[in-house]
C-alpha atoms as a PDB file:
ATOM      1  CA  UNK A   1      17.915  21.162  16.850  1.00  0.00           C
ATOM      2  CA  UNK A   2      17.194  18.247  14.753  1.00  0.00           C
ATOM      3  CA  UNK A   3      19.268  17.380  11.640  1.00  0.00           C
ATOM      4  CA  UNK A   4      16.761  14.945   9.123  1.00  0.00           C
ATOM      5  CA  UNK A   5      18.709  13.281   6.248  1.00  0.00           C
ATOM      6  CA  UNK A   6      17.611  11.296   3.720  1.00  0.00           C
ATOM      7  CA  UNK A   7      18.981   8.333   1.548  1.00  0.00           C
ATOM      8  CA  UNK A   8      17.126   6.530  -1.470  1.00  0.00           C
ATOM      9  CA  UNK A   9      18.717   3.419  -2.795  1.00  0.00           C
ATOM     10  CA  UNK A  10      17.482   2.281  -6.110  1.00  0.00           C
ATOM     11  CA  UNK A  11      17.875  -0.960  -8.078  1.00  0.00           C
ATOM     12  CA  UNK A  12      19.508  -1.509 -11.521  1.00  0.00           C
ATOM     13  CA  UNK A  13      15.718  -0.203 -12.967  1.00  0.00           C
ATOM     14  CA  UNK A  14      16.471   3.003 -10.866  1.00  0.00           C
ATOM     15  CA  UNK A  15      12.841   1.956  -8.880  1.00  0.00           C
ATOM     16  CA  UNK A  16      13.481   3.843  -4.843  1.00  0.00           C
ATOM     17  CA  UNK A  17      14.058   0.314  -3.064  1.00  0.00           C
ATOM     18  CA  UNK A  18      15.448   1.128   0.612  1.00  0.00           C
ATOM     19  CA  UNK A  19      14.753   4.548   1.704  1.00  0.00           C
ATOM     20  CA  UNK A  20      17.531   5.203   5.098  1.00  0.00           C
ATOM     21  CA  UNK A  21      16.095   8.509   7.403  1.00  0.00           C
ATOM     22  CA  UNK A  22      19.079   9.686  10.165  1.00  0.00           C
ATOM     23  CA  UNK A  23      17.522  11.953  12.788  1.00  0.00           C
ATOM     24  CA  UNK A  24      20.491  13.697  14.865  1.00  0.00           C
ATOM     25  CA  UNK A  25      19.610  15.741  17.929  1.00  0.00           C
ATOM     26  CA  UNK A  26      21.302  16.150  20.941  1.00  0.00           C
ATOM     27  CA  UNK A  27      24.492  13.856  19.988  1.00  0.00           C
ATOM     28  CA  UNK A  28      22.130  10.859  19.529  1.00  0.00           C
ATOM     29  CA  UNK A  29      20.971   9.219  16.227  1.00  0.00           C
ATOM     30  CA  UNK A  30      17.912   7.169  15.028  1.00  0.00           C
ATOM     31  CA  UNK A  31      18.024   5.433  12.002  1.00  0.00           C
ATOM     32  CA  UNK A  32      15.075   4.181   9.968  1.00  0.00           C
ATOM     33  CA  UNK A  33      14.946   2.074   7.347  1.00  0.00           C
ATOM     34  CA  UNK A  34      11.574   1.581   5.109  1.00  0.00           C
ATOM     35  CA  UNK A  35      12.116  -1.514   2.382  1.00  0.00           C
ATOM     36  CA  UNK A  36      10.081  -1.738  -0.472  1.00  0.00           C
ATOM     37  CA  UNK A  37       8.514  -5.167  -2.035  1.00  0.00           C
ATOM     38  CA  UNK A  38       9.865  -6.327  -4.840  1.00  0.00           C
ATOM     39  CA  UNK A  39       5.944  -7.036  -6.028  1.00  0.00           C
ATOM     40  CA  UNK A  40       5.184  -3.537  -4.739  1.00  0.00           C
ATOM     41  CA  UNK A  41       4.930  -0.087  -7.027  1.00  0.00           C
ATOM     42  CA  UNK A  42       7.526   2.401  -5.614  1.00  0.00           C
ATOM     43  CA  UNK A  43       5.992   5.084  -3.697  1.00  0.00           C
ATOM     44  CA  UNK A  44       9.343   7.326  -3.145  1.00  0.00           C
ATOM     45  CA  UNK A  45       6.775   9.010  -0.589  1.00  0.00           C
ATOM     46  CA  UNK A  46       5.623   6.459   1.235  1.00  0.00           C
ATOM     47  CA  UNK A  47       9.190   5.122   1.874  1.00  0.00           C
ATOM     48  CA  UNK A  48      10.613   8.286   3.548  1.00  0.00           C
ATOM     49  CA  UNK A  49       6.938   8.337   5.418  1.00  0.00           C
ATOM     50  CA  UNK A  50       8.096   4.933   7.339  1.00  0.00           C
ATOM     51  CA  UNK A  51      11.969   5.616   7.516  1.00  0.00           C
ATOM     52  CA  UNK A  52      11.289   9.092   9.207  1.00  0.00           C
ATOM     53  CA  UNK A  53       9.031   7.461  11.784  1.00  0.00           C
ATOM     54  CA  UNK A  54      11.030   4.588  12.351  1.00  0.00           C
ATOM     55  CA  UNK A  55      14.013   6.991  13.246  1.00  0.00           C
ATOM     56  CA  UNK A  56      11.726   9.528  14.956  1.00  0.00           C
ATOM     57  CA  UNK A  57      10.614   5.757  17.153  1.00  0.00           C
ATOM     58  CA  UNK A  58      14.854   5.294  17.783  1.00  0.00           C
ATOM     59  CA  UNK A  59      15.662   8.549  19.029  1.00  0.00           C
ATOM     60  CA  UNK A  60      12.320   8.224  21.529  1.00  0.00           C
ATOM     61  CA  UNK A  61      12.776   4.869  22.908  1.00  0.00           C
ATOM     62  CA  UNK A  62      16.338   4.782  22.654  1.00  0.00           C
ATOM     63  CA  UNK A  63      16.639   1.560  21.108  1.00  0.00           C
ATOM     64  CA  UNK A  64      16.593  -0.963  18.059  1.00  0.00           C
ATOM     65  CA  UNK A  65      13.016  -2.566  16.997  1.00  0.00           C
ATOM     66  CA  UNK A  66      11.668  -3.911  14.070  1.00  0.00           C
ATOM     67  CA  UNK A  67      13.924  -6.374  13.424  1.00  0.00           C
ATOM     68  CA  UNK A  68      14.345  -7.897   9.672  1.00  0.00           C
ATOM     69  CA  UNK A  69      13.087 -11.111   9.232  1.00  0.00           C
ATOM     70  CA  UNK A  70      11.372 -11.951   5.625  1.00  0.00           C
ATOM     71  CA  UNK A  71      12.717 -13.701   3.671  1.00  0.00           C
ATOM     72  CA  UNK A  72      11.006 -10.669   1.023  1.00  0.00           C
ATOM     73  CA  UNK A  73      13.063  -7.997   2.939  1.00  0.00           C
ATOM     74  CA  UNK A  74      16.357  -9.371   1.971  1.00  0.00           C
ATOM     75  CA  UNK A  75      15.291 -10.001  -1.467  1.00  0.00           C
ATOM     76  CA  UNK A  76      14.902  -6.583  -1.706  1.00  0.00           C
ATOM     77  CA  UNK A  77      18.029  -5.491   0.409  1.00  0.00           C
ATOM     78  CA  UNK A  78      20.244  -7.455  -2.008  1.00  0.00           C
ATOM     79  CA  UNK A  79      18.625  -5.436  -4.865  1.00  0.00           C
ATOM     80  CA  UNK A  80      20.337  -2.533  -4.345  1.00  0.00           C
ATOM     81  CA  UNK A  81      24.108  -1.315  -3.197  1.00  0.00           C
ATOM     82  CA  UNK A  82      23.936  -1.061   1.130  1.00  0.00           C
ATOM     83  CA  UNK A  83      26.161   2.169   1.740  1.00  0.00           C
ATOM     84  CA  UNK A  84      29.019   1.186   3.101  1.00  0.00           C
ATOM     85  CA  UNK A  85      28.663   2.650   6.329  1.00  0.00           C
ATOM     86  CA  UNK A  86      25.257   1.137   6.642  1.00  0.00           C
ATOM     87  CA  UNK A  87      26.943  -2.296   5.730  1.00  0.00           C
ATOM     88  CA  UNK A  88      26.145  -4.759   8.688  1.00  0.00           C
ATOM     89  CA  UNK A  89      24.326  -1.970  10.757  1.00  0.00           C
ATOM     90  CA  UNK A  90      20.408  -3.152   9.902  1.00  0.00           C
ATOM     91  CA  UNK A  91      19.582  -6.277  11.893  1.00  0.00           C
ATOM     92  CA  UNK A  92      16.719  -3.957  12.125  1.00  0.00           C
ATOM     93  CA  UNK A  93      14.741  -1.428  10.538  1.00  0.00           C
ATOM     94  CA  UNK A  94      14.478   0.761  13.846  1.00  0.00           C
ATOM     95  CA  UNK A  95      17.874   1.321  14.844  1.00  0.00           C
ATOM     96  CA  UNK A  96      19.348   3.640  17.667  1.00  0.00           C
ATOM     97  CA  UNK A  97      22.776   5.221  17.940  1.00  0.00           C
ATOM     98  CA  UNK A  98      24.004   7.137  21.396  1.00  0.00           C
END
């Protein structure tokens, strides 16, 4: 059985900035991360759309992808308070835990 969790982290205007899905089945975890623009209007909707597939695309190929590049991602990323235990985790936005 699958366990879905969601996290929204907002910036100081309270606007859904990183939105974190963890999938857990069978002892193993996928992670996905969806990161909105800063030019973009938040679509609270759209971000757990992405996150769940990214995590969904973890747990099935058992492994990271979608690594975080732009410059525009980490813009965002420093927008808003990383979780603590997601603190150094998110090299990429795909990520897969055993």
């Amino acid at each position: 059985m699958e366990k879905i969790e969601f996290e929204i982290l907002r910036d100081r205007e309270r606007r859904p900035t990183v939105t974190i899905c963890t999938i857990q089945a069978n002892g193993e975890s996928g992670i996905g991360m969806a990161i909105r623009s800063i030019r973009d209007n938040p679509v609270e909707k759209l971000g757990r759309a992405k996150a769940y597939g990214r995590a969904k695309k973890a747990l099935y190929r058992r492994s990271n992808s979608l690594p975080i590049f732009r410059d525009e991602a980490l813009a965002s990323l420093d927008t808003v308070n990383v979780l603590p235990r997601y603190k150094g985790e998110f090299i990429n936005k795909s990520v897969y835990v055993a």
